[in-house]
C-alpha atoms as a PDB file:
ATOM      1  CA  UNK A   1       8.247 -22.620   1.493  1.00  0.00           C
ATOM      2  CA  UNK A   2       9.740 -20.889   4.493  1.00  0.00           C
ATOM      3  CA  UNK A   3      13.624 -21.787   2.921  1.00  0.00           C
ATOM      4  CA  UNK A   4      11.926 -20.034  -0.516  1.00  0.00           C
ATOM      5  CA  UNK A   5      11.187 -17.127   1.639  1.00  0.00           C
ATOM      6  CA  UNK A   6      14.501 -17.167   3.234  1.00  0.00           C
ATOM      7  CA  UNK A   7      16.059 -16.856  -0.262  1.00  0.00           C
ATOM      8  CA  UNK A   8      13.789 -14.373  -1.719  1.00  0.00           C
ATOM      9  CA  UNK A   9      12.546 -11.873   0.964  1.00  0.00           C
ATOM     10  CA  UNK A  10      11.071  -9.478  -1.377  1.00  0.00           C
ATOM     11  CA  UNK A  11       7.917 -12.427  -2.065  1.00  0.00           C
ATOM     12  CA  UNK A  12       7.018 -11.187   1.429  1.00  0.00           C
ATOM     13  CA  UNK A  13       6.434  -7.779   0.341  1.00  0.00           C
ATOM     14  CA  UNK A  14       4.541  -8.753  -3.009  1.00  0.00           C
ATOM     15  CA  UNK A  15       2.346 -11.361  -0.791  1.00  0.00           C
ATOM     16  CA  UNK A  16       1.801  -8.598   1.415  1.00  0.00           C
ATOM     17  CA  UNK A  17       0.483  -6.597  -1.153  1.00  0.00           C
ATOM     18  CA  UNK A  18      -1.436  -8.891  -3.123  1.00  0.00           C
ATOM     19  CA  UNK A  19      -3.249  -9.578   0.288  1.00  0.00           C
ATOM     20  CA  UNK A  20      -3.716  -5.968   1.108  1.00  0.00           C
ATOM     21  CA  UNK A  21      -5.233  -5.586  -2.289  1.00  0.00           C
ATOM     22  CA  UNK A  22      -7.996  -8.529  -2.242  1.00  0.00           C
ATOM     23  CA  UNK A  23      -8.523  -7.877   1.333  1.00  0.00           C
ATOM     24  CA  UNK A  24      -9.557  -3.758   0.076  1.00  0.00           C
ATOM     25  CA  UNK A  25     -11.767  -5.535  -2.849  1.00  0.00           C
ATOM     26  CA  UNK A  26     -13.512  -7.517  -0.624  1.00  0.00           C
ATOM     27  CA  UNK A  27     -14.263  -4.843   1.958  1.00  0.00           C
ATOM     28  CA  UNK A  28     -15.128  -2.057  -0.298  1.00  0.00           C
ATOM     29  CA  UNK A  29     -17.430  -4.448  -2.622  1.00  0.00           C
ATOM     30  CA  UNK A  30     -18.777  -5.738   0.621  1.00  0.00           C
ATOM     31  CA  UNK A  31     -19.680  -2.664   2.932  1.00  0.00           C
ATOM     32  CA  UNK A  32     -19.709   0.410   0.348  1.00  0.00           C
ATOM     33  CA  UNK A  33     -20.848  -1.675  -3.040  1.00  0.00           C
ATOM     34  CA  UNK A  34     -17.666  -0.145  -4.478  1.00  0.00           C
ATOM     35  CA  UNK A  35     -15.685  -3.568  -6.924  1.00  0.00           C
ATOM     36  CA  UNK A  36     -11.822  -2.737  -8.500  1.00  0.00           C
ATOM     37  CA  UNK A  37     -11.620   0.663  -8.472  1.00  0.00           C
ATOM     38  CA  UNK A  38      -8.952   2.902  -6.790  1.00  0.00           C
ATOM     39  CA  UNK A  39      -8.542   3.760  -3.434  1.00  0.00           C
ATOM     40  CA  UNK A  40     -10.214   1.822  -0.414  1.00  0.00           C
ATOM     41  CA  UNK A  41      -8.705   0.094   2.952  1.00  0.00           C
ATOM     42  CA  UNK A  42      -6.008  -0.405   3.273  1.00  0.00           C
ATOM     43  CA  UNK A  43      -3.817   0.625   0.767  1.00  0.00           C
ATOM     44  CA  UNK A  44      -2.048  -1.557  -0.870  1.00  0.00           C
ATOM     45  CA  UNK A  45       1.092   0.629  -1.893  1.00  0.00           C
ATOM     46  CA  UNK A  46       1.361   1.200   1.784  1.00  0.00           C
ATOM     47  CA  UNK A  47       0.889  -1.819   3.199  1.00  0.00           C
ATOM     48  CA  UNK A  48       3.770  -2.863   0.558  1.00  0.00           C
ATOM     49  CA  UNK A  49       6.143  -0.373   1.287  1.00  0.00           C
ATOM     50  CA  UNK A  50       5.340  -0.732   5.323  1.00  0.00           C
ATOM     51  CA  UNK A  51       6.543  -4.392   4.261  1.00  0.00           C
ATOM     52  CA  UNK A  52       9.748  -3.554   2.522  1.00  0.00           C
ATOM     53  CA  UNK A  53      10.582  -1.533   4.875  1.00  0.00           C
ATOM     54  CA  UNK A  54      10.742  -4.198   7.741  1.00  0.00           C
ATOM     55  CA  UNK A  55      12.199  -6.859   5.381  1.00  0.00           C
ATOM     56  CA  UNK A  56      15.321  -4.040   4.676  1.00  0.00           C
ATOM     57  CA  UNK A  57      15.614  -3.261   8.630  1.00  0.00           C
ATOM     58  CA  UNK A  58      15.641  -6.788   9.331  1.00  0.00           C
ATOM     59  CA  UNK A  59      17.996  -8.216   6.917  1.00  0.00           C
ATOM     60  CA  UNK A  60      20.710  -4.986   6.445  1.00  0.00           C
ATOM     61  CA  UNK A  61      20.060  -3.466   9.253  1.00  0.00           C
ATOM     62  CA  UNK A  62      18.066   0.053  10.553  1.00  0.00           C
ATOM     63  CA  UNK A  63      21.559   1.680   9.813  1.00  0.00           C
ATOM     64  CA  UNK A  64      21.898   0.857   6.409  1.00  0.00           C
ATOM     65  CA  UNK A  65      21.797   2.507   3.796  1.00  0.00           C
ATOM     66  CA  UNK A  66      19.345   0.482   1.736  1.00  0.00           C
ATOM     67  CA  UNK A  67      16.689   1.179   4.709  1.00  0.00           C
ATOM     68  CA  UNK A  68      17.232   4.573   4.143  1.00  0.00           C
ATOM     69  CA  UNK A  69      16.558   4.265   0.920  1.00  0.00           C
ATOM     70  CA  UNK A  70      13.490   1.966   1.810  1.00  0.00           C
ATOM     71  CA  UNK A  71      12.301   4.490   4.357  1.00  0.00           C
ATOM     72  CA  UNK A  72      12.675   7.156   1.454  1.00  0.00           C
ATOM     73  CA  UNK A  73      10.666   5.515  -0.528  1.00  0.00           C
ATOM     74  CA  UNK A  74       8.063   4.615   1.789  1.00  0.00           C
ATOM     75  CA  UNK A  75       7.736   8.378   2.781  1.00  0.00           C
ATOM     76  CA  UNK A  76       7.025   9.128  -0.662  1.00  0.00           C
ATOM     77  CA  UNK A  77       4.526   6.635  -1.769  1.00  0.00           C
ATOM     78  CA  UNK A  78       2.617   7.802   1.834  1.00  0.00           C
ATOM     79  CA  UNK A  79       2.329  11.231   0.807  1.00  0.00           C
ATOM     80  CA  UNK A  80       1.333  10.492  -2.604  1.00  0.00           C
ATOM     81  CA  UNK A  81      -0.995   8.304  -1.725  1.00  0.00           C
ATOM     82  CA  UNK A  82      -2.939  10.476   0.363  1.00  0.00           C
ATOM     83  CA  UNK A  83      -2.198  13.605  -0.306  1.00  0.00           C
ATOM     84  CA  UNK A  84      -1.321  14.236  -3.451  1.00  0.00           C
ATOM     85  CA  UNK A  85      -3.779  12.014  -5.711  1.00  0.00           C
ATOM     86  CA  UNK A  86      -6.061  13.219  -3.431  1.00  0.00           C
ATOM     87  CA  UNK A  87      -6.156  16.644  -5.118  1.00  0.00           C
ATOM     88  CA  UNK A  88      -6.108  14.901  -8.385  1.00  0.00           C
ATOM     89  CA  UNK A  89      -9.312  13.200  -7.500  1.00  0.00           C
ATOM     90  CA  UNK A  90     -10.683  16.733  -6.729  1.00  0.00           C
ATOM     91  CA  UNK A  91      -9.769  18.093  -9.851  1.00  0.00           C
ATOM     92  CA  UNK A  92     -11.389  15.101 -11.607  1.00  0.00           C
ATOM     93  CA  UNK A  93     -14.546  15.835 -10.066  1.00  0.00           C
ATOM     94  CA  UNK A  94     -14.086  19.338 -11.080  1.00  0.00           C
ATOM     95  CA  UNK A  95     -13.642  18.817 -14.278  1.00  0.00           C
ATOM     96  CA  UNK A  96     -16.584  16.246 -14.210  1.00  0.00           C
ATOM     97  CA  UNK A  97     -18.623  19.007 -13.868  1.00  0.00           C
ATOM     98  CA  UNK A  98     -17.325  20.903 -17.142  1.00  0.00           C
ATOM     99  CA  UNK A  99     -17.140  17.478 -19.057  1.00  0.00           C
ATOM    100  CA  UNK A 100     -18.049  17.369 -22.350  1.00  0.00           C
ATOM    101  CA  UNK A 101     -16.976  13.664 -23.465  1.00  0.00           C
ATOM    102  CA  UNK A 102     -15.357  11.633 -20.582  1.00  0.00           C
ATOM    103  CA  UNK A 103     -16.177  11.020 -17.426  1.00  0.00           C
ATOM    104  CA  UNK A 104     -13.166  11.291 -15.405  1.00  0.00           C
ATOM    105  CA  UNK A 105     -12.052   8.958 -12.029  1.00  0.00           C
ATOM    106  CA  UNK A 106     -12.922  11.265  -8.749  1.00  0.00           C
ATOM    107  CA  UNK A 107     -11.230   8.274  -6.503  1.00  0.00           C
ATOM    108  CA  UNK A 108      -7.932   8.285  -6.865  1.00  0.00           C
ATOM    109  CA  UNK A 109      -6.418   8.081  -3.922  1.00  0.00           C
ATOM    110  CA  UNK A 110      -6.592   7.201  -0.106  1.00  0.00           C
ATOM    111  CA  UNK A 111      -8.007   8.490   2.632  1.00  0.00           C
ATOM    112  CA  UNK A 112      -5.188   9.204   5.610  1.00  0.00           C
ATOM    113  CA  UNK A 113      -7.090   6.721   7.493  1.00  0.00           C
ATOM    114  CA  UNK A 114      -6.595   4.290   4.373  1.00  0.00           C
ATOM    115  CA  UNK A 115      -2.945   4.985   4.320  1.00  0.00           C
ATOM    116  CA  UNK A 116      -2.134   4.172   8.080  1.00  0.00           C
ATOM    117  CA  UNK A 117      -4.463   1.233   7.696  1.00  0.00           C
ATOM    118  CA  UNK A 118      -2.279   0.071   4.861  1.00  0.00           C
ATOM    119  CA  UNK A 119       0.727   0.612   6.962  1.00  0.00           C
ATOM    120  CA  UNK A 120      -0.730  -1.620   9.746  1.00  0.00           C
ATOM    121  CA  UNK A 121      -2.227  -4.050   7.694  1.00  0.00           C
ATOM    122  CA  UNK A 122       1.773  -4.403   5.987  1.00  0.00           C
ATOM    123  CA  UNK A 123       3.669  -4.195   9.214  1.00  0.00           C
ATOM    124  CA  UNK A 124       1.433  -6.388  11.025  1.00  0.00           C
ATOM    125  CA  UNK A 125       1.532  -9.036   8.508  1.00  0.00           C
ATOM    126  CA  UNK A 126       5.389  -8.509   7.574  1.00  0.00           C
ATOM    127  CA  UNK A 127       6.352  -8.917  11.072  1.00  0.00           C
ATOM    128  CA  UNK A 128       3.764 -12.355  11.652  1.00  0.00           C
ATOM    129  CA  UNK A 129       5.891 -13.888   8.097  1.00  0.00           C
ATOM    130  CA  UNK A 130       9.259 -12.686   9.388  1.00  0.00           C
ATOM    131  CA  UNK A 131       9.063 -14.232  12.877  1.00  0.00           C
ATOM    132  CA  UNK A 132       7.307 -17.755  10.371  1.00  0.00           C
ATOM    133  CA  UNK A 133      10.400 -18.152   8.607  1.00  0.00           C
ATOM    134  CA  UNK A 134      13.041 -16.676  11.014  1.00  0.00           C
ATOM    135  CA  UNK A 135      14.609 -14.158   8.344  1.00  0.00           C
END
């Protein structure tokens, strides 16, 4: 396993976020009642990017170009994730309100608080796996 890992990094990331993802099912079904829907703790896009990032610095480098890339990428999916589906959510409950036939999805997003626990949860994890297989 840890030679698979060597060869194919990015099963770290996709582990990671597979994890982060049962681990927010399991929590939100748990404490709030809440089973597969969107949003929760921790996020799973962050946790995965939060992974991908550390995988990029450690095998090319912090100077590389594909960590900038990585770190572009990352910055992106954070702000989306809590900022900007946030307002969709809103609208969604807005339009709730007015609904006639559908009944739209008011959680869309993630909480900041979701977001950084979805970094931690990645770059915790990321950096245990690394330091397992010596990548």
């Amino acid at each position: 396993m840890q030679s698979f890992l060597v060869q194919y990094p990015f099963v770290i990331c996709v582990s990671i976020m597979l994890f982060a993802e049962v681990t927010k099912h399991f929590l939100e079904g748990t404490v709030h009642g809440i089973w597969f829907q969107h949003g929760g703790m921790p996020s799973s896009h962050s946790a995965f990017v939060a992974s991908l990032l550390i995988v990029v610095g450690t095998i090319d480098g912090v100077g590389s170009t594909t960590f900038a890339i990585a770190t572009v990428l990352a910055g992106i999916v954070w702000y989306d994730a809590a900022f900007v589906r946030s307002q969709v959510g809103k609208q969604a409950k807005a339009l709730n309100i007015l609904r006639q036939l559908e009944e739209f999805s008011e959680r869309v997003g993630h909480s900041v608080a979701e977001v950084i626990g979805g970094i931690i949860f990645g770059t915790l994890l990321t950096m245990w796996m690394v330091n397992l297989v010596n990548l």
